[in-house]
Protein backbone atom coordinates (compact mmCIF):
# COMPACT_ATOMS: atom_id res chain seq x y z
CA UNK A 1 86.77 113.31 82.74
CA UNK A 2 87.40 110.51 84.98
CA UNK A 3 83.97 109.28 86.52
CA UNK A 4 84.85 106.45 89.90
CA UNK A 5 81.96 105.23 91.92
CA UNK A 6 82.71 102.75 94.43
CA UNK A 7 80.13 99.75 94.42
CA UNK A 8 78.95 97.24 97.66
CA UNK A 9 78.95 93.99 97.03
CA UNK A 10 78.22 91.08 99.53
CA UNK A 11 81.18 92.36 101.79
CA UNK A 12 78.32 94.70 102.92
CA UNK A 13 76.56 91.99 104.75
CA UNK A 14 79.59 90.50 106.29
CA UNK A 15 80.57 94.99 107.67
CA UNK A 16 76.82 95.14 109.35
CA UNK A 17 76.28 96.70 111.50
CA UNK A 18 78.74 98.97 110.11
CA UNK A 19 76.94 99.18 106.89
CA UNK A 20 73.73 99.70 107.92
CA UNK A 21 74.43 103.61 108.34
CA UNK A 22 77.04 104.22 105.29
CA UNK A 23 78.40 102.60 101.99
CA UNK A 24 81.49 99.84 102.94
CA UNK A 25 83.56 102.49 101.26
CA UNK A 26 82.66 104.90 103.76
CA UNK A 27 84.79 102.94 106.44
CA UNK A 28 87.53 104.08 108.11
CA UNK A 29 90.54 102.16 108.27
CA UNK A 30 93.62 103.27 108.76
CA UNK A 31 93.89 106.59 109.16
CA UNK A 32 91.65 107.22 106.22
CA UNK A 33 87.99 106.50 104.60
CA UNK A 34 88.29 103.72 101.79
CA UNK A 35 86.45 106.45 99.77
CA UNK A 36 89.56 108.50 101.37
CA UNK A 37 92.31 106.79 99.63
CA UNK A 38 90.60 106.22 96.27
CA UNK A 39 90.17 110.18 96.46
CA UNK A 40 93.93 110.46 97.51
CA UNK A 41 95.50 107.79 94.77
CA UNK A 42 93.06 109.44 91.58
CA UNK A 43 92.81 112.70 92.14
CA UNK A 44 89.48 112.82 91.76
CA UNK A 45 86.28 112.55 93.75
CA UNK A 46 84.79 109.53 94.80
CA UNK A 47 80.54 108.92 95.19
CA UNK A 48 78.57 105.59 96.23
CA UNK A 49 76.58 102.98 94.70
CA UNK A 50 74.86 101.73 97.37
CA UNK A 51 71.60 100.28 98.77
CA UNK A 52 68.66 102.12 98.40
CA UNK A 53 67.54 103.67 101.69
CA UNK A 54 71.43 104.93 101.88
CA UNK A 55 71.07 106.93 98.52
CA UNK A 56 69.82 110.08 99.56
CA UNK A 57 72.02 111.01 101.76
CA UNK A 58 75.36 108.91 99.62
CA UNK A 59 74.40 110.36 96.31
CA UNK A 60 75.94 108.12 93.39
CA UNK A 61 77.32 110.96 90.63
CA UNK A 62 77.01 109.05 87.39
CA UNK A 63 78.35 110.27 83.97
CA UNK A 64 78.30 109.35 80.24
CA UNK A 65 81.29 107.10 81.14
CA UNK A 66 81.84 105.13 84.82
CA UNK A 67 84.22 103.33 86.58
CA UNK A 68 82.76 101.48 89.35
CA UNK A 69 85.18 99.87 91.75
CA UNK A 70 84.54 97.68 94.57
CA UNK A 71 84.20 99.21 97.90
CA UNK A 72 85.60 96.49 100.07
CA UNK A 73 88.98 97.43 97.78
CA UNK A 74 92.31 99.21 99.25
CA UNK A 75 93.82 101.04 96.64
CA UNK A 76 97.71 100.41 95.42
CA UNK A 77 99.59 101.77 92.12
CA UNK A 78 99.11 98.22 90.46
CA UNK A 79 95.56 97.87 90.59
CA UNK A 80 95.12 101.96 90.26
CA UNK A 81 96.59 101.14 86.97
CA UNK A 82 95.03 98.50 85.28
CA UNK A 83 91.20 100.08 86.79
CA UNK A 84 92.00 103.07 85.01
CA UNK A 85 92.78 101.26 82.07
CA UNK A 86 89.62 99.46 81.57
CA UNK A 87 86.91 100.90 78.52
CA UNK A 88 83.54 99.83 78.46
CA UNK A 89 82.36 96.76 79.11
CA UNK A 90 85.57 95.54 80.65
CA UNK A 91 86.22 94.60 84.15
CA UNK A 92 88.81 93.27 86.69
CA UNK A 93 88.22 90.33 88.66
CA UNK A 94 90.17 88.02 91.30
CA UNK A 95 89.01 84.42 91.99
CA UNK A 96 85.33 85.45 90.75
CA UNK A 97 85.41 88.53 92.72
CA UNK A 98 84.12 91.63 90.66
CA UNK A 99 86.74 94.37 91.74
CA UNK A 100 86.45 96.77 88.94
CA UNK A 101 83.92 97.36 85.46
CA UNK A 102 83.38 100.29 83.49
CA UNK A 103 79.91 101.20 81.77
CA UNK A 104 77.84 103.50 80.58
CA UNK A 105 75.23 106.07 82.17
CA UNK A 106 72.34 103.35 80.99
CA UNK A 107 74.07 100.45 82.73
CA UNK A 108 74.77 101.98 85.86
CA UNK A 109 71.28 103.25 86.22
CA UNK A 110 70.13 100.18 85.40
CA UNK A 111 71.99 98.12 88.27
CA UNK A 112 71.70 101.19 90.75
CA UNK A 113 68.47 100.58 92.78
CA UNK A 114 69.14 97.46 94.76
CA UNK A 115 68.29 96.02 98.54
CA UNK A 116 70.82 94.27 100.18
CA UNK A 117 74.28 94.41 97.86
CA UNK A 118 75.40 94.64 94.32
CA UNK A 119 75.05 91.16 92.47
CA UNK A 120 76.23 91.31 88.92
CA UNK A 121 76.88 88.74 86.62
CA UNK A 122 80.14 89.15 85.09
CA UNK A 123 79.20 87.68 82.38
CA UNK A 124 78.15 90.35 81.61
CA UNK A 125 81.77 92.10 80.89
CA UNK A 126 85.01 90.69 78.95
CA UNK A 127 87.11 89.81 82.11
CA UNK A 128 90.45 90.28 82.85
CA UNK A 129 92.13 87.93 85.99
CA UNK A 130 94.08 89.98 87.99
CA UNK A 131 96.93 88.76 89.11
CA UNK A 132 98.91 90.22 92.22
CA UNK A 133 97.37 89.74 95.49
CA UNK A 134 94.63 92.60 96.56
CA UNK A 135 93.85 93.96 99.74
CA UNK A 136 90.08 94.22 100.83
CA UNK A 137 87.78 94.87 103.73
CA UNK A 138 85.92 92.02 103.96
CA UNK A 139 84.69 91.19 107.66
CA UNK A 140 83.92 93.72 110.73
CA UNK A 141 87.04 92.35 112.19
CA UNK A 142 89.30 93.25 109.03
CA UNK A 143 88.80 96.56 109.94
CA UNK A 144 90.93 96.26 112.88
CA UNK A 145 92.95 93.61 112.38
CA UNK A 146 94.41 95.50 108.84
CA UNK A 147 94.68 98.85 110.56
CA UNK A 148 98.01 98.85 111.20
CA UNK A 149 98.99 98.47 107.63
CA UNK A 150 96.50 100.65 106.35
CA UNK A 151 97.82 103.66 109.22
CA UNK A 152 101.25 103.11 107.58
CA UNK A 153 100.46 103.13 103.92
CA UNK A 154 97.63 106.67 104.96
CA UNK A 155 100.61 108.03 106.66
CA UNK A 156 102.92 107.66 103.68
CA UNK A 157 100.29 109.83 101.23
CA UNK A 158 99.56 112.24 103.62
CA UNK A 159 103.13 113.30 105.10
CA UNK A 160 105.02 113.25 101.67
CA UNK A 161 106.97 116.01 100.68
CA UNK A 162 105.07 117.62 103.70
CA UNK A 163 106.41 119.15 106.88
CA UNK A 164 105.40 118.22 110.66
CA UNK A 165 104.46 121.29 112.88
CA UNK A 166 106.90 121.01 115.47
CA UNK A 167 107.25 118.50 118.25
CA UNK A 168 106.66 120.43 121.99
CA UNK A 169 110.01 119.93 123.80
CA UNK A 170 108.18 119.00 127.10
CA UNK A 171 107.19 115.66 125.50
CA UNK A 172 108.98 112.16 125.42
CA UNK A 173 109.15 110.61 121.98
CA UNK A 174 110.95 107.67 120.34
CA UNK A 175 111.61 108.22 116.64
CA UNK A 176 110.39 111.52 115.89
CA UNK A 177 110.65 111.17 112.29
CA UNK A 178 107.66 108.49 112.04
CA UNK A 179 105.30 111.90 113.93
CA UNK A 180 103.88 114.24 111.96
CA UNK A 181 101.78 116.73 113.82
CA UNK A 182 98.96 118.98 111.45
CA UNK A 183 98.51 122.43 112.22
CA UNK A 184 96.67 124.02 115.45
CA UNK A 185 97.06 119.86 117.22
CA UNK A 186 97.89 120.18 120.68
CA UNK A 187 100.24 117.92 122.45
CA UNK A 188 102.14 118.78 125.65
CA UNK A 189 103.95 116.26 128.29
CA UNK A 190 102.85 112.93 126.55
CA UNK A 191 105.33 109.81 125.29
CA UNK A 192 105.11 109.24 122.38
CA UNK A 193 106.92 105.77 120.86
CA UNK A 194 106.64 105.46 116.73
CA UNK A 195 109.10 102.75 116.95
CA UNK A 196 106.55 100.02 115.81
CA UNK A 197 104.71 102.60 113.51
CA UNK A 198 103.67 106.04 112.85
CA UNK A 199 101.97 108.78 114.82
CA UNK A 200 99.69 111.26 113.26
CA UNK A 201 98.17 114.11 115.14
CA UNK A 202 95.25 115.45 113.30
CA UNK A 203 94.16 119.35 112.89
CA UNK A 204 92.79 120.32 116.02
CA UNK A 205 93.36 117.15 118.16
CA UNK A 206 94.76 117.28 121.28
CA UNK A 207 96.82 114.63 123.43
CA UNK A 208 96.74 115.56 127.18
CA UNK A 209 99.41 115.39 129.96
CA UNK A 210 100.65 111.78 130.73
CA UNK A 211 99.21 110.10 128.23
CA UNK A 212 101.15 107.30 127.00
CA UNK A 213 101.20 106.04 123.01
CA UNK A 214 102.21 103.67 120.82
CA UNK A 215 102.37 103.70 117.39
CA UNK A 216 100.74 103.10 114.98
CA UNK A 217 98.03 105.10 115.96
CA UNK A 218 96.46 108.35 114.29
CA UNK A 219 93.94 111.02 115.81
CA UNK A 220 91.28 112.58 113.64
CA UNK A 221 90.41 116.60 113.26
CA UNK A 222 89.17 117.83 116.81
CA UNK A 223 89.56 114.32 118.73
CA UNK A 224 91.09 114.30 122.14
CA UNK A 225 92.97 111.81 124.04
CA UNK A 226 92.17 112.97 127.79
CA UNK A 227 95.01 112.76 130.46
CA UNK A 228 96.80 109.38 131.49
CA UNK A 229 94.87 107.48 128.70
CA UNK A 230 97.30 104.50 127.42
CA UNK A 231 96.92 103.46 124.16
CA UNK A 232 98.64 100.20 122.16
CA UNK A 233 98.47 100.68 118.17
CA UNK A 234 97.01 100.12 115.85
CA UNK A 235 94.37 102.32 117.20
CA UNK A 236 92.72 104.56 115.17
CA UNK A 237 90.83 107.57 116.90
CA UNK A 238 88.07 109.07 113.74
CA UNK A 239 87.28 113.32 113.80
CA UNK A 240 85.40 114.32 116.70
CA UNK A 241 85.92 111.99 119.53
CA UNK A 242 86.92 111.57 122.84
CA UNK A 243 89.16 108.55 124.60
CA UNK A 244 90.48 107.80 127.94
CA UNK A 245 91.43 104.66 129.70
CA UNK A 246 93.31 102.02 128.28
CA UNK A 247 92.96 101.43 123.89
CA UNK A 248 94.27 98.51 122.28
CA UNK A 249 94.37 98.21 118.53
CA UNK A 250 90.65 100.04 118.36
CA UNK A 251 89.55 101.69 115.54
CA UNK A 252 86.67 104.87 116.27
CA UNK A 253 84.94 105.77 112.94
CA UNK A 254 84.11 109.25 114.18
CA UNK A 255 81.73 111.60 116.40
CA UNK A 256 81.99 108.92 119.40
CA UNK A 257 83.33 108.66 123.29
CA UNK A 258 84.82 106.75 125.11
CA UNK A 259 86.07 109.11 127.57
CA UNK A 260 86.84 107.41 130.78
CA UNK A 261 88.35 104.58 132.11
CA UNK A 262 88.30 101.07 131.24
CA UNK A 263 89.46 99.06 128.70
CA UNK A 264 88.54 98.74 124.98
CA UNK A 265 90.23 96.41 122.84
CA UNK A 266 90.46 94.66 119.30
CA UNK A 267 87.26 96.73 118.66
CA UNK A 268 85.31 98.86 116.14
CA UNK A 269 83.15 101.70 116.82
CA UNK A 270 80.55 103.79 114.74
CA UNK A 271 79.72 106.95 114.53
CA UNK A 272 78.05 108.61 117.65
CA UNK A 273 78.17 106.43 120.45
CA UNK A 274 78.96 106.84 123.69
CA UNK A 275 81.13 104.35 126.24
CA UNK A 276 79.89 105.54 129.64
CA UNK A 277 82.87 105.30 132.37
CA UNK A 278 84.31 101.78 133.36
CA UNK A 279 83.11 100.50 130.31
CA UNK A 280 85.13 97.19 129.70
CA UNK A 281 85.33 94.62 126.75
CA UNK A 282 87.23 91.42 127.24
CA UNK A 283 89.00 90.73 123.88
CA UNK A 284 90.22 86.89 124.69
CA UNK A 285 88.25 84.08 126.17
CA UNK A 286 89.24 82.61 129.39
CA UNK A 287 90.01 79.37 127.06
CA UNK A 288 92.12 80.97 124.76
CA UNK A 289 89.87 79.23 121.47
CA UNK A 290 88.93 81.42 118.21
CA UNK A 291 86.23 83.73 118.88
CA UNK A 292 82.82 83.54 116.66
CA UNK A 293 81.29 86.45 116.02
CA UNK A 294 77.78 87.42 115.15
CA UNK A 295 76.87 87.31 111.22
CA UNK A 296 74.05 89.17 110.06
CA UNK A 297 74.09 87.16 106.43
CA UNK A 298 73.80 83.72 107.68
CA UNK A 299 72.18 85.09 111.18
CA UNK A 300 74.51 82.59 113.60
CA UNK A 301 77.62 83.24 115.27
CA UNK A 302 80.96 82.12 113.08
CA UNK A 303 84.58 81.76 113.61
CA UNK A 304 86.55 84.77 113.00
CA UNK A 305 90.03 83.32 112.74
CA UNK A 306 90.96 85.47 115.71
CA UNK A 307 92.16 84.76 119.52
CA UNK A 308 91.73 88.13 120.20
CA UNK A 309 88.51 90.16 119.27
CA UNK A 310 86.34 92.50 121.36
CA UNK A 311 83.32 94.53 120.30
CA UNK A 312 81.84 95.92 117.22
CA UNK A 313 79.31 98.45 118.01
CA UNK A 314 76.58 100.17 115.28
CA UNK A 315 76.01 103.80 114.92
CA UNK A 316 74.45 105.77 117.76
CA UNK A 317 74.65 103.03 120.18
CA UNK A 318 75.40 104.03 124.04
CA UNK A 319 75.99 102.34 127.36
CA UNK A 320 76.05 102.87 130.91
CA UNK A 321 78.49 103.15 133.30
CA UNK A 322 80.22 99.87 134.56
CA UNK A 323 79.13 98.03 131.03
CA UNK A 324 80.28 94.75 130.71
CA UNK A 325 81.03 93.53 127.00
CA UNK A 326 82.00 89.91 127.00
CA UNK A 327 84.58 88.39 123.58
CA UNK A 328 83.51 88.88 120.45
CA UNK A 329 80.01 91.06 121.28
CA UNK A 330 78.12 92.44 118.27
CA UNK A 331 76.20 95.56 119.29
CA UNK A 332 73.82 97.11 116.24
CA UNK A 333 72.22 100.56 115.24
CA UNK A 334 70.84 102.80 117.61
CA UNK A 335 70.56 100.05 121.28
CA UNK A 336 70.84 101.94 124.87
CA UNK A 337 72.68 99.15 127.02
CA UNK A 338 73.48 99.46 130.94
CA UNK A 339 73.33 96.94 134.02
CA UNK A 340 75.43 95.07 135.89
CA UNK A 341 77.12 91.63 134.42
CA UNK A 342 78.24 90.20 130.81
CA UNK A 343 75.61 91.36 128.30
CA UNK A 344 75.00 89.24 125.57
CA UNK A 345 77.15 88.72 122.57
CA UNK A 346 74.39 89.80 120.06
CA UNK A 347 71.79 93.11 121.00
CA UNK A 348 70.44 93.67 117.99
CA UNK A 349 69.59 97.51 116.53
CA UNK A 350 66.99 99.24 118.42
CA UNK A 351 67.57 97.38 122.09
CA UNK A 352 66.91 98.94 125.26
CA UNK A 353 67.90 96.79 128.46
CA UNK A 354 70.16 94.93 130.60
CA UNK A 355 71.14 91.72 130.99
CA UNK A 356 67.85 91.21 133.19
CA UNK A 357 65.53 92.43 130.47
CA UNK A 358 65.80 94.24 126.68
CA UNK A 359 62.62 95.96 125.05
CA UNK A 360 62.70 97.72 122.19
CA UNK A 361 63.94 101.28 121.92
CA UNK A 362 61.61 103.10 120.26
CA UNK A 363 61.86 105.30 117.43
CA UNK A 364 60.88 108.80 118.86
CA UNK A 365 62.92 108.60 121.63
CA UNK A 366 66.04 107.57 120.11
CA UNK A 367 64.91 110.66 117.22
CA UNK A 368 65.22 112.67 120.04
CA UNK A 369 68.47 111.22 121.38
CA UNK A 370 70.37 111.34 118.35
CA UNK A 371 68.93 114.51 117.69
CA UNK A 372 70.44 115.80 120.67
CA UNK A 373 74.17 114.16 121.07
CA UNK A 374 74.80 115.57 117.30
CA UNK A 375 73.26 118.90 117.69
CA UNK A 376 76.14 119.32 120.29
CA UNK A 377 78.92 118.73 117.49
CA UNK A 378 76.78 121.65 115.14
CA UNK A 379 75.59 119.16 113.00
CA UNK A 380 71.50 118.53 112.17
CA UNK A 381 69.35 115.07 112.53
CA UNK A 382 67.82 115.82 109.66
CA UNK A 383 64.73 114.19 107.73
CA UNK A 384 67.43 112.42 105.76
CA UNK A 385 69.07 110.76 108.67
CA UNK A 386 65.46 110.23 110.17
CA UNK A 387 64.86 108.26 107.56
CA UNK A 388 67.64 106.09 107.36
CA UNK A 389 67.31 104.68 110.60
CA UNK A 390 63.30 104.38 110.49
CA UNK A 391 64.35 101.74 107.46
CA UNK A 392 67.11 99.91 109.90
CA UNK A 393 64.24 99.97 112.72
CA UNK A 394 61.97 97.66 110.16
CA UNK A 395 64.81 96.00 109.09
CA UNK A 396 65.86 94.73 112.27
CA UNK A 397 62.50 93.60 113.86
CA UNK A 398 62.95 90.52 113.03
CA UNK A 399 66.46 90.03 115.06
CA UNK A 400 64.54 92.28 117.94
CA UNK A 401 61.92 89.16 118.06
CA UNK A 402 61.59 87.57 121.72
CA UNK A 403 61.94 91.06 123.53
């Protein structure tokens, strides 16, 4: 039997704050999980070699025999191929990058316990260069700036050879083909335009009245798109959550809201946060230069390549009403954020403030908090998830320093 565990390397300190709460093949992009889409393309299913503190609740399943694949890696039939072909000992790399190996139970024991990301020597294994061009999550803003090729490839796997659930007449759609609808969705009196890319309506979701969308674009199980909400692809809405207002190319991992007005764009969110209403991010700076963005590993702000990027935001992070995200804003784990005016472009994990004044958010309330917002989606803070983010709240001291 086929044993596939996917590995982080040093992408995982370029994804933080992302990573701080789940493996980088845990990310959504696209319409599914990278874990998602290795699942999908072998068959077969998928566990995590990750840091330490993140084991308990990402258990790694390791066998007599292990392929461990880089998590940061998109899936294709080439490289499927050649990963499955590897025996022990062997591995795939690209320009130095380690993208596949395959070992033994002693090996991947061995290398399992680690801090910060993956680091093995590959001299260690008889290399083979790959040679086509691969396609990786590498940087926060990867996640949407790729998203629109990674909702078309998702919707190709899950669609084929599969039939939509009908199309409610009282809508108005543009290529109907490129919309596939799952069972129980609800959409009624919505437009719906897949001319640039596909639509997929998720089990459960629902699309109110007058909301306007263009593809690509894909709602998760039991999401909702509330009435009048416009939304540009590629915007990717994760299981769970709610959006209004305007969306443009903004990917949701899951289990968060943004259910009001005001406008979101170029952005990634984690897993339950909350936007409160008139919550705005500007996604392009009044001079039109490249936005720099917040890096955890070198701990200054770098350029992105990108005109247009808006806000990354951490798990369980929240703001008020009337929030105020200037370009390119990092926002960590676990920070309550409200006042009037831009915030600043970095609030690290575990902020409590405005712009007038951040302290720390202690642990036991935000316990209590995100003990709370997920016991309303029947799902339990548990001991396991307490602990995760008591070792992100020592972690990130350091960056909370000076409040």
């Amino acid at each position: 039997m086929m044993n596939i565990l996917l590995f982080d390397d040093i992408s995982r300190m370029h994804l933080l704050p992302l990573t701080y709460t789940r493996p980088v093949g845990d990310i959504r992009c696209g319409i599914l999980s990278i874990a998602e889409k290795w699942q999908k393309y072998t068959e077969t299913d998928i566990s995590f070699l990750s840091v330490n503190y993140l084991q308990k609740k990402f258990k790694a399943k390791i066998e007599s025999f292990n392929i461990a694949i880089n998590g940061s890696l998109m899936p294709d039939k080439e490289i499927l191929s050649q990963i499955l072909s590897l025996k022990e000992n062997q591995a795939l790399v690209k320009d130095n990058i380690l993208l596949a190996f395959a070992a033994n139970k002693e090996y991947i024991e061995k290398i399992s316990l680690f801090e910060n990301y993956l680091d093995i020597n590959i001299a260690d294994f008889s290399c083979t260069e790959y040679s086509h061009e691969i396609k990786r999550i590498q940087n926060t803003w990867d996640i949407f700036s790729k998203n629109g090729e990674n909702i078309e490839d998702d919707f190709e796997i899950l669609t084929k050879g599969r039939k939509s659930q009908a199309i409610p007449v009282g809508n108005r759609v543009k290529w109907p083909e490129k919309i596939f609808i799952e069972e129980g969705a609800v959409c009624e009196f919505a437009i719906l335009n897949a001319e640039n890319g596909p639509i997929y309506i998720g089990k459960d979701a629902e699309i109110m009245e007058n909301s306007a969308i263009r593809g690509p674009f894909a709602i998760l199980d039991h999401s909702v798109v509330k009435m009048s909400a416009k939304i540009y692809g590629p915007t990717t809405i994760g299981p769970h959550s709610k959006v209004g207002g305007e969306l443009n190319n903004v990917v949701i991992q899951g289990y968060s809201n943004k259910a009001h007005d005001g406008f979101l764009g170029n952005a990634v969110i984690g897993e339950w946060c909350n936007l409160g209403a008139d919550t705005n991010n500007s996604n392009l700076k009044n001079t039109y230069e490249e936005v720099k963005l917040w890096s955890y590993l070198t701990e200054r702000f770098e350029p992105t390549g990108l005109q247009f990027c808006g806000l990354i935001m951490g798990d369980h992070s929240k703001c008020g009403i009337n929030t105020m995200f200037n370009t390119g804003t990092v926002v960590g784990v676990s920070s309550n954020i409200f006042g009037s005016g831009f915030q600043r472009n970095f609030i690290p994990s575990f902020s409590w403030g405005s712009t007038l004044k951040m302290t720390t958010y202690q642990m036991n309330k935000a316990f209590k908090v995100a003990e709370n917002v997920m016991k309303r989606r029947g799902i339990e803070f548990d001991e396991t998830e307490k602990e995760i983010l008591s070792c992100i709240f020592d972690m990130s001291k350091e960056q909370r320093h000076g409040h």
